[in-house]
Protein backbone atom coordinates (compact mmCIF):
# COMPACT_ATOMS: atom_id res chain seq x y z
CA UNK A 1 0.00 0.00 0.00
CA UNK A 2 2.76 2.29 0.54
CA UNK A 3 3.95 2.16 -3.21
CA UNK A 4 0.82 2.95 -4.12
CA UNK A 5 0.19 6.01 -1.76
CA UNK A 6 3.45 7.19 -2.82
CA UNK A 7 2.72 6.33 -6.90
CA UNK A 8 -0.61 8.91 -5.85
CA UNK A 9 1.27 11.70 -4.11
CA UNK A 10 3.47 11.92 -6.63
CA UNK A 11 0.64 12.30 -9.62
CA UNK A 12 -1.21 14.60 -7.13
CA UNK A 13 1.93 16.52 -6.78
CA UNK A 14 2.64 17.24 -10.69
CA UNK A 15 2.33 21.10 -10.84
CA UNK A 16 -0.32 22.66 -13.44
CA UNK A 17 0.45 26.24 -14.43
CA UNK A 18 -2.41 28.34 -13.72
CA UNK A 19 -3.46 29.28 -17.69
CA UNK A 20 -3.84 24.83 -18.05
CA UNK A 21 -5.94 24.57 -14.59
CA UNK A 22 -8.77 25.74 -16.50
CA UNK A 23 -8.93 22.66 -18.96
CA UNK A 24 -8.65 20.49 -15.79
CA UNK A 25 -11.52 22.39 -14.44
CA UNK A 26 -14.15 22.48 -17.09
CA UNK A 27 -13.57 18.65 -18.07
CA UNK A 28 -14.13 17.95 -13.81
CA UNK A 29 -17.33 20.20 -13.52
CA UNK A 30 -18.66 19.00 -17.38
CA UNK A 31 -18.81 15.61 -15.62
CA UNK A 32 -19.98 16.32 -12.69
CA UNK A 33 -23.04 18.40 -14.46
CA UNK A 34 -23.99 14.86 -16.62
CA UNK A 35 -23.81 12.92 -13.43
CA UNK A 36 -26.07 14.98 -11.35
CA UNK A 37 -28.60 14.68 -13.75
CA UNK A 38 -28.91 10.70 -14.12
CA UNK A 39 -27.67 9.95 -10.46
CA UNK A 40 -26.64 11.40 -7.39
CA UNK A 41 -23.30 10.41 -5.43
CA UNK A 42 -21.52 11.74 -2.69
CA UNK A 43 -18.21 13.61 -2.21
CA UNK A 44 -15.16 11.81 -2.69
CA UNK A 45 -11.19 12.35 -2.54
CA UNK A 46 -8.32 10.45 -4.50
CA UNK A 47 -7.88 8.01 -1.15
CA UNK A 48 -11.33 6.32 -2.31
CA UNK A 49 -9.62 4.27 -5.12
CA UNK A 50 -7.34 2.97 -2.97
CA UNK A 51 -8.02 -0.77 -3.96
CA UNK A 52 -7.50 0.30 -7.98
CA UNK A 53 -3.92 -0.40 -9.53
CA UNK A 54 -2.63 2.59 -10.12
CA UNK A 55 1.21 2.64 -11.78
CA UNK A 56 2.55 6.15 -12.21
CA UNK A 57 5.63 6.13 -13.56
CA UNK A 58 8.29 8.80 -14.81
CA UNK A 59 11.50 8.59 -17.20
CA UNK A 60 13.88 9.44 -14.32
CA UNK A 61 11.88 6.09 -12.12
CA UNK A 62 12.11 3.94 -14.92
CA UNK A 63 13.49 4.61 -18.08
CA UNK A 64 12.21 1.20 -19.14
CA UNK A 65 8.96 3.18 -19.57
CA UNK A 66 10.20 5.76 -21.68
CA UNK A 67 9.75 4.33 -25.84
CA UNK A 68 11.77 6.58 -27.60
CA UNK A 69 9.63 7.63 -30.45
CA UNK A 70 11.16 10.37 -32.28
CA UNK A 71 15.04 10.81 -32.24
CA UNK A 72 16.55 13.70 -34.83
CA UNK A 73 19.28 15.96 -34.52
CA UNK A 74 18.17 19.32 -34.03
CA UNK A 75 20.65 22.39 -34.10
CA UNK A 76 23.25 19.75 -32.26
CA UNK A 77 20.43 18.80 -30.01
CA UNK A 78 17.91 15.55 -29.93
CA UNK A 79 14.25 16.34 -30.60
CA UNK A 80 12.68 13.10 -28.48
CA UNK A 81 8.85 12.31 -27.48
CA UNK A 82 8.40 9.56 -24.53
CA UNK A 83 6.28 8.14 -22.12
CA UNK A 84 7.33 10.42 -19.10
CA UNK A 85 3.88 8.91 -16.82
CA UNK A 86 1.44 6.08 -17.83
CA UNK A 87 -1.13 5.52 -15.13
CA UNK A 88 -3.27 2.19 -14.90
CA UNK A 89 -6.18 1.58 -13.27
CA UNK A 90 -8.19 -2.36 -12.95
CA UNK A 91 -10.78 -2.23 -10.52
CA UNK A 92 -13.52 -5.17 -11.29
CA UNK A 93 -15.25 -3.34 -14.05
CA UNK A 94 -13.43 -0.48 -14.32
CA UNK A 95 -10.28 -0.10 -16.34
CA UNK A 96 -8.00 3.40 -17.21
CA UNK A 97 -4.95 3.22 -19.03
CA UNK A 98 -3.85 6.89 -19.56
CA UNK A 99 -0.29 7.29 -21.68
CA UNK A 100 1.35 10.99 -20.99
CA UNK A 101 3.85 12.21 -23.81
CA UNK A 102 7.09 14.15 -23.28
CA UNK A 103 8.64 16.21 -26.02
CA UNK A 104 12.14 16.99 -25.14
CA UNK A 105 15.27 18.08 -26.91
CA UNK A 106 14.13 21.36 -28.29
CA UNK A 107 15.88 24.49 -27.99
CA UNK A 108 12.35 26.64 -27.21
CA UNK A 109 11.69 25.84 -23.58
CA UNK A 110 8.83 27.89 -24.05
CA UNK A 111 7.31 26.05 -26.35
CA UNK A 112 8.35 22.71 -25.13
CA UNK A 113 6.49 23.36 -21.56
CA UNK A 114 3.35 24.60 -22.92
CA UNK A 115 3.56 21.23 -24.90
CA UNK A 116 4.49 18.96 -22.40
CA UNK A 117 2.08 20.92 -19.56
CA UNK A 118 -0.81 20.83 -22.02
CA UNK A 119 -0.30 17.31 -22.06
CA UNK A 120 -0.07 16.68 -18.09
CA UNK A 121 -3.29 18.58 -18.02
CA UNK A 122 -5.69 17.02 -20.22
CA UNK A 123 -4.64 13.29 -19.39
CA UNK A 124 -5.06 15.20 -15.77
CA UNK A 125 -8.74 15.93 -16.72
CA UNK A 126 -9.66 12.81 -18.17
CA UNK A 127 -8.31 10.80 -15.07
CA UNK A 128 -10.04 12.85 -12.64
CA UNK A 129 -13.45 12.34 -14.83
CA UNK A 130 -12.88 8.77 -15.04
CA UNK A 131 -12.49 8.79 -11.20
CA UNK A 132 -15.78 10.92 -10.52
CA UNK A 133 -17.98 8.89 -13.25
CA UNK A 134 -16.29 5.25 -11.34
CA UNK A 135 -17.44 6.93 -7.79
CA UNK A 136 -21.02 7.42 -9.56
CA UNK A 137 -21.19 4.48 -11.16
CA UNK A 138 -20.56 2.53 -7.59
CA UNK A 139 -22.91 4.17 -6.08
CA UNK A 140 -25.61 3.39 -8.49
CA UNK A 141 -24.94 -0.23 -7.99
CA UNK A 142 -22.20 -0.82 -10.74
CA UNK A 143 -21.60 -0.90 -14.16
CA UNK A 144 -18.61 -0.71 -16.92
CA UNK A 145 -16.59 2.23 -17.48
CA UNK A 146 -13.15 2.17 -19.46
CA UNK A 147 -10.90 5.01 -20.63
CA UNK A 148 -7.63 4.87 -22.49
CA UNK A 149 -5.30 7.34 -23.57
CA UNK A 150 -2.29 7.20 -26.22
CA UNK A 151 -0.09 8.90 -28.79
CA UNK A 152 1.67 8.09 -31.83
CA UNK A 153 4.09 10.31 -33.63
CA UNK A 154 2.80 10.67 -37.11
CA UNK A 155 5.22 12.53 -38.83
CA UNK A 156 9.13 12.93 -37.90
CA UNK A 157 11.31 14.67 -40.63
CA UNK A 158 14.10 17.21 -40.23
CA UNK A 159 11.58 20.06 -40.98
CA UNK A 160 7.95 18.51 -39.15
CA UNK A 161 6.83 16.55 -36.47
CA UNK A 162 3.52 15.79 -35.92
CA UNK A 163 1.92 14.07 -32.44
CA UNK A 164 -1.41 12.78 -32.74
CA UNK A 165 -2.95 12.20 -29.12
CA UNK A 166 -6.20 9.52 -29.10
CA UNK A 167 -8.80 9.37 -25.86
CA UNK A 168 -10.67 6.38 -26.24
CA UNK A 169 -14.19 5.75 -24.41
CA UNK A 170 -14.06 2.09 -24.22
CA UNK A 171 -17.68 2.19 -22.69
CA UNK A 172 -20.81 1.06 -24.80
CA UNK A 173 -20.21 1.42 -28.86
CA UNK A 174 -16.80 3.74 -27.74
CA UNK A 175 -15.76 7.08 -29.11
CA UNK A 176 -12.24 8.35 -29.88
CA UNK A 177 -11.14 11.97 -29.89
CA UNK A 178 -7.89 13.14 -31.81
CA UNK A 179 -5.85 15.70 -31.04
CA UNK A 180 -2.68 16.99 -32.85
CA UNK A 181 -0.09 18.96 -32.69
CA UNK A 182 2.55 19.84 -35.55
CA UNK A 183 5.80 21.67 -34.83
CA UNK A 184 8.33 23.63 -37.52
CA UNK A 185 11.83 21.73 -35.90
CA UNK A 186 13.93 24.27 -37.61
CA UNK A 187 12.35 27.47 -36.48
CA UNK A 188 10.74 25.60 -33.27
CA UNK A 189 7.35 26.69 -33.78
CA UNK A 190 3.97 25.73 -33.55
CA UNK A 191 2.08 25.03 -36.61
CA UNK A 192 -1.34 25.65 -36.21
CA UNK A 193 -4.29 25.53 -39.27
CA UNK A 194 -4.99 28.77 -40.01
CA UNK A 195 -1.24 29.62 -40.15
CA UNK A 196 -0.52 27.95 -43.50
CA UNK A 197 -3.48 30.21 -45.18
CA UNK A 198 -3.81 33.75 -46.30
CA UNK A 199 -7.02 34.30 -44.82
CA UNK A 200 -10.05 31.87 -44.02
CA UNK A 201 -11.25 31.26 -47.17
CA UNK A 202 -9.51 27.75 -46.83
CA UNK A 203 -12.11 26.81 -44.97
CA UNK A 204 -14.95 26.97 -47.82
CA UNK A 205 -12.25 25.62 -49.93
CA UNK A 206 -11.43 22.55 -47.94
CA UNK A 207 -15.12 21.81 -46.54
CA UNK A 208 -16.04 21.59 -50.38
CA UNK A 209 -13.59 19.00 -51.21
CA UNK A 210 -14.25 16.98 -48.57
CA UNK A 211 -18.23 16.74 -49.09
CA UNK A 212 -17.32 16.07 -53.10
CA UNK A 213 -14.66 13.42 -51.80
CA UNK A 214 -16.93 11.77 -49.01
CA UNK A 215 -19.47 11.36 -52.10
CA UNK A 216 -17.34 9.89 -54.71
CA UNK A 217 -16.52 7.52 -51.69
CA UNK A 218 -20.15 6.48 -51.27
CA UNK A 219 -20.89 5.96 -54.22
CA UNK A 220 -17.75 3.83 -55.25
CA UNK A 221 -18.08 1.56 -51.97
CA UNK A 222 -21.83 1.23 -50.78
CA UNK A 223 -20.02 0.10 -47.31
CA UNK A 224 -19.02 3.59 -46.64
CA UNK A 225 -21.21 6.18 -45.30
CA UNK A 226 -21.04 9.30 -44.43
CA UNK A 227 -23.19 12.13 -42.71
CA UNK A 228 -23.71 15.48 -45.38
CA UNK A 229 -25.73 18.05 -44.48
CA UNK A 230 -28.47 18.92 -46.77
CA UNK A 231 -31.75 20.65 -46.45
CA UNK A 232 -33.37 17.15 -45.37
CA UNK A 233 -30.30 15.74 -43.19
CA UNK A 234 -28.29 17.02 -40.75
CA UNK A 235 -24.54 16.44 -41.19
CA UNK A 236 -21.34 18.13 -42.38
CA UNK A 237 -20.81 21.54 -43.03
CA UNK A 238 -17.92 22.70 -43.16
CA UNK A 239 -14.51 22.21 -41.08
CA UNK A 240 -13.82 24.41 -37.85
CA UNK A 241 -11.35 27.02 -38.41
CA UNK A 242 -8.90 24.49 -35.88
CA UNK A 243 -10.06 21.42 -37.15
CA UNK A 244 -7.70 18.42 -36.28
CA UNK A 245 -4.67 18.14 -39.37
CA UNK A 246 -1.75 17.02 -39.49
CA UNK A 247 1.48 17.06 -42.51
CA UNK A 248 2.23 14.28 -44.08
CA UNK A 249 6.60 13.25 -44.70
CA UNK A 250 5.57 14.02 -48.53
CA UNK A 251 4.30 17.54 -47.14
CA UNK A 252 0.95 16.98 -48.12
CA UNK A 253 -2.12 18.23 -45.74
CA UNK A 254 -4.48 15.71 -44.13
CA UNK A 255 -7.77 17.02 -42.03
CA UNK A 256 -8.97 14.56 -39.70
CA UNK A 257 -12.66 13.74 -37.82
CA UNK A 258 -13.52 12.03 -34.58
CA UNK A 259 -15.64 9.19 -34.09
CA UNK A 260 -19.23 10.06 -34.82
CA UNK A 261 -18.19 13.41 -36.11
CA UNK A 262 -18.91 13.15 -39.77
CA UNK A 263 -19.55 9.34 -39.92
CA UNK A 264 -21.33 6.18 -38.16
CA UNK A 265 -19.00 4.73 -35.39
CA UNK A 266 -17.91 1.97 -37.78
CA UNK A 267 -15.86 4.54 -39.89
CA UNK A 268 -14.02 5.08 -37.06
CA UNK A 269 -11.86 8.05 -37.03
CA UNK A 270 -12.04 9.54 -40.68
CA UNK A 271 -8.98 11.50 -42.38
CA UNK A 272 -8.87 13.16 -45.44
CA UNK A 273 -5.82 14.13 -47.42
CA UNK A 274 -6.23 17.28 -48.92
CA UNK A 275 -4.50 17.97 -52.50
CA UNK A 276 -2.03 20.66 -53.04
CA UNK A 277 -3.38 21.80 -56.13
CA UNK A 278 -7.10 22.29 -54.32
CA UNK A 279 -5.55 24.52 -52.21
CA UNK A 280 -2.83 26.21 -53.39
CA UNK A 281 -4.11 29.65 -54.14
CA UNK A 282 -5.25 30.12 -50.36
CA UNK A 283 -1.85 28.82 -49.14
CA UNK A 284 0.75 31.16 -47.81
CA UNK A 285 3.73 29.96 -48.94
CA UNK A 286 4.62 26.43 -49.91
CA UNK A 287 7.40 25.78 -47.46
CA UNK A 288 5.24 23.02 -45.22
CA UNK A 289 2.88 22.29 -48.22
CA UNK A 290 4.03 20.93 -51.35
């Protein structure tokens, strides 16, 4: 028991700068606010999952833990993402695995904490909602609840990397979120959508090749399906200004969907690679898009 108190103290003791509390906040009181409605429970602390496994583990405890995924010289330095805290949870019915990435090696601290602190806090948030809906759930009289949370470096040339986080709801027919972030290596900067383009037309531009791809798709494979809004249905419209992209090694420009954003569950997460040529008047420059 003492392993595991101190495997606790030290997650409760990782420090969350004041502008990330916020996203640890909202995703705590968001699940509170569903779980008042459908059932009541109690007031809890961190000590009431004392029975669960819980492993927390860091690079400098175990090194063993930290998978090298990325590993390029940058400006005489090594650009490197890891596992820097995995924490594990198998209670009876109730099961969290929640992976925390590390980006390390570049030469803008600045940038590398609000990576790596963005990180900390929304695998923070999810573990602290899987705790309050487990606590709900008990209280009820039981059930199944299941979270899991991962990355995967997409993309890792001398000029882009690109780290695609997934939270997976393992609960019922599951839903994945993706979330990802691409950095310039050589100027050590963050990449973000609207960057690339002069101004937001991109975003009528884009939206209307993906509703003219997602039909050509439908109506070359009748097992594919996806949701388009119309005036009878309600479906796709058009991307969000930040939608979810990432940059391909060739430099091409992919735009990617949740589960159940723009498609039936069994499409899973959907990605789209957007063509150069469709978008090349709107683009900036061609130095990340080719």
């Amino acid at each position: 028991m003492s392993k595991l108190h101190d495997s606790k103290k030290r997650y409760d003791n990782i420090e969350i700068p004041t502008e990330l509390k916020h996203v640890v906040k909202d995703t705590i009181r968001e699940s509170k606010g569903k779980r008042k409605k459908s059932m009541p429970f109690k007031k809890w602390g961190i000590g009431m999952v004392a029975a669960a496994a819980i492993f927390v583990a860091s690079v400098n405890v175990s090194p063993a833990l930290a998978q090298t995924l990325s590993s390029v010289p940058l400006l005489g330095s090594i650009v490197q993402v890891v596992t820097v805290q995995e924490i594990q949870v198998s209670e009876d019915t109730y099961n969290a695995d929640i992976k925390t990435p590390n980006v390390t090696g570049l030469e803008n601290e600045e940038l590398e904490n609000i990576l790596n602190e963005k990180y900390i806090a929304e695998n923070e948030a999810l573990y602290e909602s899987f705790l309050i809906e487990m606590e709900a759930l008990k209280e009820a009289g039981g059930g199944h609840l299941g979270v899991a949370s991962t990355y995967e470096v997409v993309t890792d040339t001398e000029e882009i990397l690109s780290i695609s986080r997934y939270e997976v709801n393992l609960v019922g027919s599951s839903s994945t979120t993706l979330r990802t972030d691409t950095i310039d290596k050589k100027n050590e900067v963050l990449i973000t959508l609207p960057s690339l383009f002069k101004d937001d037309a991109y975003i009528e531009v884009i939206s209307s090749y993906i509703k003219e791809e997602m039909i050509r798709q439908m109506e070359s494979d009748e097992s594919i399906v996806y949701w388009i809004a119309s005036e009878e249905e309600i479906g796709f419209e058009a991307i969000r200004p930040d939608q979810t992209f990432s940059i391909t090694a060739d430099n091409k420009l992919t735009i990617s969907f949740d589960k159940y954003e723009v498609a039936p569950g069994s499409m899973g997460l959907v990605t789209f690679g957007i063509p150069t040529d469709v978008i090349q008047e709107s683009l900036v420059s061609n130095v990340y898009i080719k």
